[in-house]
PDB file of N, CA and C in Angstrom:
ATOM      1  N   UNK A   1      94.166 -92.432 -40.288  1.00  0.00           N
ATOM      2  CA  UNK A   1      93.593 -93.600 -39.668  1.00  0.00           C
ATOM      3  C   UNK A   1      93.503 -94.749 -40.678  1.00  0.00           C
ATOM      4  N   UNK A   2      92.935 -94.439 -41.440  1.00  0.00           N
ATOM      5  CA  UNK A   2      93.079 -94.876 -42.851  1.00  0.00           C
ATOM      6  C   UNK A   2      94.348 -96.382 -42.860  1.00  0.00           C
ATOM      7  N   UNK A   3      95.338 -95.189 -43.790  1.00  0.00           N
ATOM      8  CA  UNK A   3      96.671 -95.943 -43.042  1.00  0.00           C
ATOM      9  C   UNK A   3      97.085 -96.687 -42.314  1.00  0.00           C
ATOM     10  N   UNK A   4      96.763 -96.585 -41.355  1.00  0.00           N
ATOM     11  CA  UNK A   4      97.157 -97.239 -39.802  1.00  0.00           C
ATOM     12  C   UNK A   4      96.429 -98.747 -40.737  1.00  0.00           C
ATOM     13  N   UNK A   5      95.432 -99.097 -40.511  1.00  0.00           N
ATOM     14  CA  UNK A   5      94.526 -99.904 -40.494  1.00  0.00           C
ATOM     15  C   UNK A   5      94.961-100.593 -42.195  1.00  0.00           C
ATOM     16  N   UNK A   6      95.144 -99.944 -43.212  1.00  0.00           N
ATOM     17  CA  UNK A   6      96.269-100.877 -44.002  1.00  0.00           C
ATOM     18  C   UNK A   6      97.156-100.950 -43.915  1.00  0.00           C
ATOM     19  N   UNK A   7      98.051-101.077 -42.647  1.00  0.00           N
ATOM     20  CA  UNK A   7      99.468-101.332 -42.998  1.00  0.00           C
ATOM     21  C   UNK A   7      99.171-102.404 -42.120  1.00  0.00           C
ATOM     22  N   UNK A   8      98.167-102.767 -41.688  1.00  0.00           N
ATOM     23  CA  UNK A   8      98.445-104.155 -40.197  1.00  0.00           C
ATOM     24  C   UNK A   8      96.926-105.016 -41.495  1.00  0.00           C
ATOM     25  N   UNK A   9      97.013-104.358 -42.424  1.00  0.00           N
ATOM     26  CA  UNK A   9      95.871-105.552 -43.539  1.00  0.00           C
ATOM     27  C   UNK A   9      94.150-105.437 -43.004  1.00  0.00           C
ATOM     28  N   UNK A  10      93.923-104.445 -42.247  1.00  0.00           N
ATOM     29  CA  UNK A  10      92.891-104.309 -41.909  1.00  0.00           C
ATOM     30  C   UNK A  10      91.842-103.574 -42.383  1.00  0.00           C
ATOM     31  N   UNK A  11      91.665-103.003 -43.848  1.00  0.00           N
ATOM     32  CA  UNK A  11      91.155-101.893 -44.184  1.00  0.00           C
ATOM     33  C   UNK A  11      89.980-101.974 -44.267  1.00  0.00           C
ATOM     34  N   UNK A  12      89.511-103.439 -44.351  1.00  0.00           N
ATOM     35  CA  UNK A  12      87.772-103.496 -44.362  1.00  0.00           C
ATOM     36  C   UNK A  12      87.383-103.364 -42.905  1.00  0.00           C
ATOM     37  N   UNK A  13      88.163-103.172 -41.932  1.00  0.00           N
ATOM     38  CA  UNK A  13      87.527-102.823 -40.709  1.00  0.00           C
ATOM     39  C   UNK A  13      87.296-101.174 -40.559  1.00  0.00           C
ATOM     40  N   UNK A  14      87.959-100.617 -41.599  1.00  0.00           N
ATOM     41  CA  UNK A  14      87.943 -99.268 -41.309  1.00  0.00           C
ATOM     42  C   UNK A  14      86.766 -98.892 -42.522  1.00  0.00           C
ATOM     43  N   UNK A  15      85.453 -97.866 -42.232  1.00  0.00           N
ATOM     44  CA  UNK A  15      84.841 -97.197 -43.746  1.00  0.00           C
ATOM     45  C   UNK A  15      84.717 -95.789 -43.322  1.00  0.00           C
ATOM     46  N   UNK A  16      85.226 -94.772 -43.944  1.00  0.00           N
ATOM     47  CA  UNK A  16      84.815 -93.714 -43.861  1.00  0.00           C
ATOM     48  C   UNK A  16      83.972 -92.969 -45.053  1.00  0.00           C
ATOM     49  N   UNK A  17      82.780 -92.493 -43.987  1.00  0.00           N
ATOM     50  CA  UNK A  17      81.628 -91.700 -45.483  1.00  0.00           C
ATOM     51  C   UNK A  17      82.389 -90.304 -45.448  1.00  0.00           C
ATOM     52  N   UNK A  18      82.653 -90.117 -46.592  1.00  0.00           N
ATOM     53  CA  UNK A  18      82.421 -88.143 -46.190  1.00  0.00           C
ATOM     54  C   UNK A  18      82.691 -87.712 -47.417  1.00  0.00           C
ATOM     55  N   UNK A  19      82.175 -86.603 -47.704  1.00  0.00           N
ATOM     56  CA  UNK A  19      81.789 -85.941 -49.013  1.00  0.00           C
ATOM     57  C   UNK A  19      83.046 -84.444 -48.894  1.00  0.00           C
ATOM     58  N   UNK A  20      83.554 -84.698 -49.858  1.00  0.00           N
ATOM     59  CA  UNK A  20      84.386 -82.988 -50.086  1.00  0.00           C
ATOM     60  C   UNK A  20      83.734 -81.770 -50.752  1.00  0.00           C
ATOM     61  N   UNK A  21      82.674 -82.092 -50.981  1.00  0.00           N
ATOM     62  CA  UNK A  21      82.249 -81.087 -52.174  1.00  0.00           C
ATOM     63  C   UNK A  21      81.009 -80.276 -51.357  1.00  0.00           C
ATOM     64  N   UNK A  22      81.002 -80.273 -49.849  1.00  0.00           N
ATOM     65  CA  UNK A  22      80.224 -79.243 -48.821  1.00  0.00           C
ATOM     66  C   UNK A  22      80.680 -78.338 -49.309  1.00  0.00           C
ATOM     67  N   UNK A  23      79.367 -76.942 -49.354  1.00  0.00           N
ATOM     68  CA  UNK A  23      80.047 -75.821 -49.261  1.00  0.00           C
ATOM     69  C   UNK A  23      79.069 -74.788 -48.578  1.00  0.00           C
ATOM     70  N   UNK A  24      79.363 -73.602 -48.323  1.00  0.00           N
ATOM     71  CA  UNK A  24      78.312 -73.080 -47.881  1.00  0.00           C
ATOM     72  C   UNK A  24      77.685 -73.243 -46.492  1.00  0.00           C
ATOM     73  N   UNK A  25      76.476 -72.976 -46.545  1.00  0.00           N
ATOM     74  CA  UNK A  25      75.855 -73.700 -44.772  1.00  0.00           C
ATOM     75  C   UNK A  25      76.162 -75.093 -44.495  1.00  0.00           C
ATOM     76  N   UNK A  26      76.371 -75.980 -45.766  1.00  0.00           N
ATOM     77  CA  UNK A  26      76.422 -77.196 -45.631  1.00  0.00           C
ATOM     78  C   UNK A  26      77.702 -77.697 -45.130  1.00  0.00           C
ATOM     79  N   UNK A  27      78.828 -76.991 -45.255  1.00  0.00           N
ATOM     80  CA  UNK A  27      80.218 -77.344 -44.961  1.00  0.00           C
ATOM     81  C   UNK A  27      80.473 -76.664 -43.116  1.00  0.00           C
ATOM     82  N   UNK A  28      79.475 -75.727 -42.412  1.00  0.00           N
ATOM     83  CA  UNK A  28      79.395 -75.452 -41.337  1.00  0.00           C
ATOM     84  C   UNK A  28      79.299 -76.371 -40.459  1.00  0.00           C
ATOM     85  N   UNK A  29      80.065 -76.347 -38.973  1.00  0.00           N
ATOM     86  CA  UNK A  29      79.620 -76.855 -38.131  1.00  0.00           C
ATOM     87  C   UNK A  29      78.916 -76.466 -36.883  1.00  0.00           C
ATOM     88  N   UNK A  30      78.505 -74.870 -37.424  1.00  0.00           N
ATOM     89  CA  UNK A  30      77.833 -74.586 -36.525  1.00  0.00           C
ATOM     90  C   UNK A  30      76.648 -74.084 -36.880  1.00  0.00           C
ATOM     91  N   UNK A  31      76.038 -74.289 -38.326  1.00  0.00           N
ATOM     92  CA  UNK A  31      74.875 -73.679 -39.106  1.00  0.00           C
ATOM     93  C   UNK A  31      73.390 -74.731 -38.525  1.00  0.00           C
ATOM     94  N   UNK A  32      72.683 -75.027 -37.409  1.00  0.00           N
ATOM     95  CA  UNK A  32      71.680 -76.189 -37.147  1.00  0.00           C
ATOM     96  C   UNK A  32      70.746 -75.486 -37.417  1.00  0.00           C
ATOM     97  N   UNK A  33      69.984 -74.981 -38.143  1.00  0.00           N
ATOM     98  CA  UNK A  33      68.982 -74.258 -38.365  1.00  0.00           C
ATOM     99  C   UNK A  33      68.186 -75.683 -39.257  1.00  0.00           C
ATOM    100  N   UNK A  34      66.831 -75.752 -39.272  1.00  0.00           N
ATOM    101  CA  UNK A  34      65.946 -76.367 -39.754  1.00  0.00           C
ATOM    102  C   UNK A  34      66.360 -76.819 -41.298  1.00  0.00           C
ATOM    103  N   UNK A  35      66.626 -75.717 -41.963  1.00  0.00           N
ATOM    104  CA  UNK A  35      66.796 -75.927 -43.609  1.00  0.00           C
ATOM    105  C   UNK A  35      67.783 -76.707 -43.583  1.00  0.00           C
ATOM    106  N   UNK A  36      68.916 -75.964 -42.903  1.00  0.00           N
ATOM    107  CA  UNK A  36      70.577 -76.572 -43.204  1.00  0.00           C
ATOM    108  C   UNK A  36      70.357 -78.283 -42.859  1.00  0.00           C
ATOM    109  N   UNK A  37      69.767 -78.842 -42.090  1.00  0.00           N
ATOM    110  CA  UNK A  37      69.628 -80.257 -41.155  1.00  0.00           C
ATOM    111  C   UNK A  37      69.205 -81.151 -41.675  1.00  0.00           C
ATOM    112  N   UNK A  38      67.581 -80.685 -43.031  1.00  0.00           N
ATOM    113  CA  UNK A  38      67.487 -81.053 -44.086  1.00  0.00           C
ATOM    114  C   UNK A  38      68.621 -81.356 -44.981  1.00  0.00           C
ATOM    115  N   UNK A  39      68.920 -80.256 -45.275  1.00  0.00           N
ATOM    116  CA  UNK A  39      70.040 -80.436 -46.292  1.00  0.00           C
ATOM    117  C   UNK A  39      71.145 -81.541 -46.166  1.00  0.00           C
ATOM    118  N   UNK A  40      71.716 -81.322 -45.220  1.00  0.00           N
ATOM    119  CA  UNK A  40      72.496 -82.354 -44.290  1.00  0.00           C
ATOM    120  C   UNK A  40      72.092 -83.756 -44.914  1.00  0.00           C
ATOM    121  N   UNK A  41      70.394 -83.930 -44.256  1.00  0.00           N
ATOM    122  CA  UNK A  41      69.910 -85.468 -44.003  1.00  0.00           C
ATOM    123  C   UNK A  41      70.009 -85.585 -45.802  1.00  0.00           C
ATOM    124  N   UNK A  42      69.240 -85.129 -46.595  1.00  0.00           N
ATOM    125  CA  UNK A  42      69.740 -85.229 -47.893  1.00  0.00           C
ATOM    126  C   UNK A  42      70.967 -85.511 -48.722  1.00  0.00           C
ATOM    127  N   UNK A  43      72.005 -84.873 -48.411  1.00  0.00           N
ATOM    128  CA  UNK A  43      73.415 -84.847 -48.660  1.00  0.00           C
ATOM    129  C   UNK A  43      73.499 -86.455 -48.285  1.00  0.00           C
ATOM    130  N   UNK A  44      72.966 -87.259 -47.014  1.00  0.00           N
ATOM    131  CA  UNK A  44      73.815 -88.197 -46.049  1.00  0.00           C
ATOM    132  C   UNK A  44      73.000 -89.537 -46.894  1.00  0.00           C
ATOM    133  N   UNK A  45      71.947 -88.990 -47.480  1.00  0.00           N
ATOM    134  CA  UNK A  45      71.033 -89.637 -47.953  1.00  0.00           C
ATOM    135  C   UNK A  45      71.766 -90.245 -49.521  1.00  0.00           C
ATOM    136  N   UNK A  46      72.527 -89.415 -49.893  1.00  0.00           N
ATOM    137  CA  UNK A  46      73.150 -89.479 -51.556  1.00  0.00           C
ATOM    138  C   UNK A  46      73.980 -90.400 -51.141  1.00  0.00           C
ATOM    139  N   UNK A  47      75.318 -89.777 -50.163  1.00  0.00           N
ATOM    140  CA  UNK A  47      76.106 -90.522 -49.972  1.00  0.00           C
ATOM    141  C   UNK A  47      76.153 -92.074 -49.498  1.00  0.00           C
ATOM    142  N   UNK A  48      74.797 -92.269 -48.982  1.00  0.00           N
ATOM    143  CA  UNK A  48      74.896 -93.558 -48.585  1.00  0.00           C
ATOM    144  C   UNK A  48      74.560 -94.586 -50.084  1.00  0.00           C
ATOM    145  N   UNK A  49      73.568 -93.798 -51.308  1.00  0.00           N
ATOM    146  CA  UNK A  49      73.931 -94.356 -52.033  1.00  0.00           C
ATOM    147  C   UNK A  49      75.126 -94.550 -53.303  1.00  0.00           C
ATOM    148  N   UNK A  50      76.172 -93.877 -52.785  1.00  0.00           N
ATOM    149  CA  UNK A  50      77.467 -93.827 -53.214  1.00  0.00           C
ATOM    150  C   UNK A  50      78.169 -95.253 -53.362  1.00  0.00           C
ATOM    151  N   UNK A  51      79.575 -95.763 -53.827  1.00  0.00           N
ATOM    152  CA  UNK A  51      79.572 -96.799 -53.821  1.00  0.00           C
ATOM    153  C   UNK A  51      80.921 -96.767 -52.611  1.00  0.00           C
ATOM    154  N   UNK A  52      82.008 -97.443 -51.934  1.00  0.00           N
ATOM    155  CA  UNK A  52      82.293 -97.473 -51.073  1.00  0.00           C
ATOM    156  C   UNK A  52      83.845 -96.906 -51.926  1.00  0.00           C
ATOM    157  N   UNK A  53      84.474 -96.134 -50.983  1.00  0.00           N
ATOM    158  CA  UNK A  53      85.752 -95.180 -51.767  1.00  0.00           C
ATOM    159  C   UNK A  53      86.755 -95.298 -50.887  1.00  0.00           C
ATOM    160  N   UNK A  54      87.829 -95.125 -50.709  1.00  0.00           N
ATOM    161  CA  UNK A  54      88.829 -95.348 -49.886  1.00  0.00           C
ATOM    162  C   UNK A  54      90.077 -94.007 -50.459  1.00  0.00           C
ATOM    163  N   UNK A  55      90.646 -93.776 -49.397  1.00  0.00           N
ATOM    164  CA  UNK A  55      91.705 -92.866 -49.958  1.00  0.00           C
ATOM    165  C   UNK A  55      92.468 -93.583 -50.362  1.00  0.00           C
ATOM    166  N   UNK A  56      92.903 -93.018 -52.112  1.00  0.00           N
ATOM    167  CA  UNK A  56      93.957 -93.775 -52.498  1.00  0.00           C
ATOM    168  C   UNK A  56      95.514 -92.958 -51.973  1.00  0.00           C
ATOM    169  N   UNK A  57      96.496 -93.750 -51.255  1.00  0.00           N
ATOM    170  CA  UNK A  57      97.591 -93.069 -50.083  1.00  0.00           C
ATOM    171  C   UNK A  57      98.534 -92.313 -51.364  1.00  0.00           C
ATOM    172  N   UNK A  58      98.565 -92.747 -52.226  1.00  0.00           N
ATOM    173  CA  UNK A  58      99.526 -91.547 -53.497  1.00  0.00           C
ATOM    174  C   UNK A  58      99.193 -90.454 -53.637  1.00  0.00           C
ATOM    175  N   UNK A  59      97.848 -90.344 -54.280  1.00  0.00           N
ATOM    176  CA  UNK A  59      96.933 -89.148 -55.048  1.00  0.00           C
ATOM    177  C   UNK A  59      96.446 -88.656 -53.446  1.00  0.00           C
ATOM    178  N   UNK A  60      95.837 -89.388 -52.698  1.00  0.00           N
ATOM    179  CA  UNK A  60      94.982 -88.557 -51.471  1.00  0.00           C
ATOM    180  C   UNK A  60      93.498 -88.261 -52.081  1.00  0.00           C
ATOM    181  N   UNK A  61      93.569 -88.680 -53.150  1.00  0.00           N
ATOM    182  CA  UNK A  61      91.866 -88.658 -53.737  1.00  0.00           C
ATOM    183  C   UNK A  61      91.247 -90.048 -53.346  1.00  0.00           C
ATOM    184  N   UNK A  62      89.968 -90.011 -53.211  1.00  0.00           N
ATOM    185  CA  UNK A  62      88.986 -90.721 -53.096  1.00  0.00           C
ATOM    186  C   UNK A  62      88.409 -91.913 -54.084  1.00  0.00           C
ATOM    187  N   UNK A  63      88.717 -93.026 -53.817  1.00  0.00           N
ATOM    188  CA  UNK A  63      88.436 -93.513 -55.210  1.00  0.00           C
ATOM    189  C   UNK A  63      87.511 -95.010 -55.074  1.00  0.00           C
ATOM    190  N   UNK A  64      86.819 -95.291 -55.424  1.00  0.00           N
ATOM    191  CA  UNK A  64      85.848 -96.237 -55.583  1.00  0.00           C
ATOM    192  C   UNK A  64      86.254 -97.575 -55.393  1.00  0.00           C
ATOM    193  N   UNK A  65      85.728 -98.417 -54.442  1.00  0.00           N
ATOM    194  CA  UNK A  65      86.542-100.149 -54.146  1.00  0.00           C
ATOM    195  C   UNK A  65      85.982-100.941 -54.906  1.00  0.00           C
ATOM    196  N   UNK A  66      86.142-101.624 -55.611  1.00  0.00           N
ATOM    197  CA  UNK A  66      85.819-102.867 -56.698  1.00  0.00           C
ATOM    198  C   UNK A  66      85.079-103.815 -55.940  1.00  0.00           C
ATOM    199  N   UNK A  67      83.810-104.346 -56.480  1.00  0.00           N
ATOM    200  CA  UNK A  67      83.621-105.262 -55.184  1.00  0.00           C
ATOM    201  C   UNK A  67      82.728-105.019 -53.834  1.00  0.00           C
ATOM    202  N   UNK A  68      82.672-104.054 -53.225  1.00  0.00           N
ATOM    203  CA  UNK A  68      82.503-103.273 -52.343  1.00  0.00           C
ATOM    204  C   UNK A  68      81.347-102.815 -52.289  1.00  0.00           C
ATOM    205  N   UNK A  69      80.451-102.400 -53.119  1.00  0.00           N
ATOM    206  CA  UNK A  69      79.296-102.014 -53.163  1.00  0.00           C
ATOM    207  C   UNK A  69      78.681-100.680 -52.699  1.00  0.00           C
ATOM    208  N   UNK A  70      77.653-100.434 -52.147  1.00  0.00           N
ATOM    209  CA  UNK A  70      77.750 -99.063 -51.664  1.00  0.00           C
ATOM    210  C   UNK A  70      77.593 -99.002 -50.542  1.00  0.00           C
ATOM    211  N   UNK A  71      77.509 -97.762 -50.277  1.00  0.00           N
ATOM    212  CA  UNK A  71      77.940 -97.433 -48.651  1.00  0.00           C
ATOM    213  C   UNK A  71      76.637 -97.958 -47.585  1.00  0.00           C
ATOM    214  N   UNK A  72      75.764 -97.755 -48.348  1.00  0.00           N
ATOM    215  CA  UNK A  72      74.550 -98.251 -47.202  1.00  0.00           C
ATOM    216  C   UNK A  72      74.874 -99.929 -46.780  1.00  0.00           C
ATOM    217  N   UNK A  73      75.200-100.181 -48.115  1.00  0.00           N
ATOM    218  CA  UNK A  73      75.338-102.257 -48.229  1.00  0.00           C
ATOM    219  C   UNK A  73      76.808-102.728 -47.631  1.00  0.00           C
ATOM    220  N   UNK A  74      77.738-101.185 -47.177  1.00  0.00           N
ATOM    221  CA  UNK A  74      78.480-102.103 -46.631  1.00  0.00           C
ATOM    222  C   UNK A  74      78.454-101.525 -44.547  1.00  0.00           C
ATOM    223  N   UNK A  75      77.461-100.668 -44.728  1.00  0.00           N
ATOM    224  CA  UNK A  75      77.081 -99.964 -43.484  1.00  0.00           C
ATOM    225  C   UNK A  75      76.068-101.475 -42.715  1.00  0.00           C
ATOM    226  N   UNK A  76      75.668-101.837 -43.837  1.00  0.00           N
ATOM    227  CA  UNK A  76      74.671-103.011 -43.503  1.00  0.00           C
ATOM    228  C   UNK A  76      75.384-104.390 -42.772  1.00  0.00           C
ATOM    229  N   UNK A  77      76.354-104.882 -43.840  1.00  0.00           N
ATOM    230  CA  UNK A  77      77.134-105.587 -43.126  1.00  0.00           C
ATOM    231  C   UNK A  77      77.670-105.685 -42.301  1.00  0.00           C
ATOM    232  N   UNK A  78      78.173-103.935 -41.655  1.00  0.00           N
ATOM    233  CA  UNK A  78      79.350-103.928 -40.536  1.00  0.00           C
ATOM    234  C   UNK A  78      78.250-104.172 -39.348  1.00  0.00           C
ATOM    235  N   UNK A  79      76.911-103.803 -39.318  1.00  0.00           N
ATOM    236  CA  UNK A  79      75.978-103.930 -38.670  1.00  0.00           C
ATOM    237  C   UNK A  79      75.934-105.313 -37.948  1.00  0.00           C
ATOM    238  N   UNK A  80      75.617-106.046 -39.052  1.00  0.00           N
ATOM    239  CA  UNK A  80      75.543-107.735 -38.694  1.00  0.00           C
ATOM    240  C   UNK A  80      76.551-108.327 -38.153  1.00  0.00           C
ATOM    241  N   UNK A  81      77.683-107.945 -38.634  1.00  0.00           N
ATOM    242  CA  UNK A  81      79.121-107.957 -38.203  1.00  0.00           C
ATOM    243  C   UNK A  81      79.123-107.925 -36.419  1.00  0.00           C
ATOM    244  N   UNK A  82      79.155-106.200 -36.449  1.00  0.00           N
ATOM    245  CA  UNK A  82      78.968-106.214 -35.160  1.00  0.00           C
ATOM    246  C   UNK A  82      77.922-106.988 -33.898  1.00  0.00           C
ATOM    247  N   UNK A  83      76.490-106.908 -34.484  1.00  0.00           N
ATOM    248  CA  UNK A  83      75.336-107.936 -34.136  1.00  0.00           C
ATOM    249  C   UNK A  83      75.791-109.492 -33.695  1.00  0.00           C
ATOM    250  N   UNK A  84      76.407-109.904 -34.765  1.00  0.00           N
ATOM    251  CA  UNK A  84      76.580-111.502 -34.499  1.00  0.00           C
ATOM    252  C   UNK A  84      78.362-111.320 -33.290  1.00  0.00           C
ATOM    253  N   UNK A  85      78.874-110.177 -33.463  1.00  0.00           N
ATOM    254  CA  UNK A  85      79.870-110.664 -31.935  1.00  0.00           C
ATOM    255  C   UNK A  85      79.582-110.259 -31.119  1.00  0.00           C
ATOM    256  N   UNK A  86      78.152-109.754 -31.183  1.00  0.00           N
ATOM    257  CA  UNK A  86      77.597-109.387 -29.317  1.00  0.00           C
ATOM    258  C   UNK A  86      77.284-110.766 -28.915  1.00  0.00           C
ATOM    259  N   UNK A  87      76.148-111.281 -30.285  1.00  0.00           N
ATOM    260  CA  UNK A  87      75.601-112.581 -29.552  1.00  0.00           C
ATOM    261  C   UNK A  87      76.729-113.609 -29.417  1.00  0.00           C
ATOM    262  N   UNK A  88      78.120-113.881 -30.331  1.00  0.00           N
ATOM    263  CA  UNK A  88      78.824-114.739 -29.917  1.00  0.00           C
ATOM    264  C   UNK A  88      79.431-114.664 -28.146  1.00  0.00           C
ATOM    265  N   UNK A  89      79.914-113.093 -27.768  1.00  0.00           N
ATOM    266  CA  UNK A  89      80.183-112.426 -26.725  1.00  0.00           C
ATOM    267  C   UNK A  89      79.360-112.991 -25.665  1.00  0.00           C
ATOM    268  N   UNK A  90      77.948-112.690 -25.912  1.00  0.00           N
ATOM    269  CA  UNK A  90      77.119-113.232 -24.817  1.00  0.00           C
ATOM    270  C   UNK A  90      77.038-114.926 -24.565  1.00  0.00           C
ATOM    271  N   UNK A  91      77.175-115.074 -25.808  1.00  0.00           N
ATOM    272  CA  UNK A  91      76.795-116.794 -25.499  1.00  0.00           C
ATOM    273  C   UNK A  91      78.264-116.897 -24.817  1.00  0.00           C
ATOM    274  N   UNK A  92      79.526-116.499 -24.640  1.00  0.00           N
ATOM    275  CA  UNK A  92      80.399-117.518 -23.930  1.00  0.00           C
ATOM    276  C   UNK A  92      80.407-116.793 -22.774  1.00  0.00           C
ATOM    277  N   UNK A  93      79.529-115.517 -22.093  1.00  0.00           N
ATOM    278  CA  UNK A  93      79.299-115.026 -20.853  1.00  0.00           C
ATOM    279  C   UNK A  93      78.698-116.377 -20.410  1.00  0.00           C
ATOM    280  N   UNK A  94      77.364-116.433 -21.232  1.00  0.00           N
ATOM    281  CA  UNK A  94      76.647-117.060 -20.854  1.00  0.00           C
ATOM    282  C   UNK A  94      77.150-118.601 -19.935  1.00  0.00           C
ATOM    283  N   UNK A  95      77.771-119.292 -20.852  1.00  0.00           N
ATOM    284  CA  UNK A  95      78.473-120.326 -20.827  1.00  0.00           C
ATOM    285  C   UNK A  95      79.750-120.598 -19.588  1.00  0.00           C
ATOM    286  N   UNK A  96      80.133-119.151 -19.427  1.00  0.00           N
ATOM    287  CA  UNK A  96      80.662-118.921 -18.722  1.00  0.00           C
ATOM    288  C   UNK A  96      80.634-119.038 -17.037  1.00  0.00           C
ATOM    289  N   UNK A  97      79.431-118.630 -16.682  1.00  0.00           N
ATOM    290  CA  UNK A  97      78.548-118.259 -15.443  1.00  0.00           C
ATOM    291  C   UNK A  97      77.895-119.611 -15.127  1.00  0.00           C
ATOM    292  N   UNK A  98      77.994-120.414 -16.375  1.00  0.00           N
ATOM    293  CA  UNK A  98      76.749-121.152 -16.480  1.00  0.00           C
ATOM    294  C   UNK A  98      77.873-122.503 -16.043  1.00  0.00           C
ATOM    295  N   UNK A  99      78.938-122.430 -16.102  1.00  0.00           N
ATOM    296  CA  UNK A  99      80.073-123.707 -15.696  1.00  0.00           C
ATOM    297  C   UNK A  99      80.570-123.323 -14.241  1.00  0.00           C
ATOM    298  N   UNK A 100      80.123-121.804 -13.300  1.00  0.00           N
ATOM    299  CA  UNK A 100      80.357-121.602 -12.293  1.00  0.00           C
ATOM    300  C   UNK A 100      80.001-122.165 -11.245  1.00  0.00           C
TER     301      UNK A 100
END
């Protein structure tokens, strides 16, 4: 997916979090028991303060974006991102209905 999304120059639309180094109950997808869920929220908790990584397409390793910051700060942005084209979205509904 990755890919896809740099070859048309789009890669800051794409972020993927995910950690390789699960193992154990933690790498399960069917382990929901109380402890494991913790563990989980912990794990999700590190990674968000991670800094933002991208597959590099040669190696296939994971490697850190310059610039980029970490994952919570760019989870933050895509937020607002998305936020401000609902309200642009709505305002030309709005505008829309409103010239009917």
């Amino acid at each position: 997916m990755s890919l896809i999304f740099k070859s048309i120059g789009c890669e800051h639309n794409y972020h993927r979090i995910q950690d390789d180094t699960l193992s154990g109950d933690t790498s399960s997808t069917d382990k929901a028991t109380q402890k494991n869920l913790e563990e989980l929220v912990k794990i999700g908790e590190r990674l968000l303060k991670k800094p933002v990584s991208r597959v590099n397409q040669d190696t296939g390793i994971f490697e850190a974006v310059e610039n980029e910051g970490t994952n919570e700060e760019a989870l933050v942005r895509f937020a607002k991102l998305l936020s401000e084209e609902r309200k642009l979205r709505w305002q030309r509904l709005q505008r829309s209905q409103d010239s009917n």
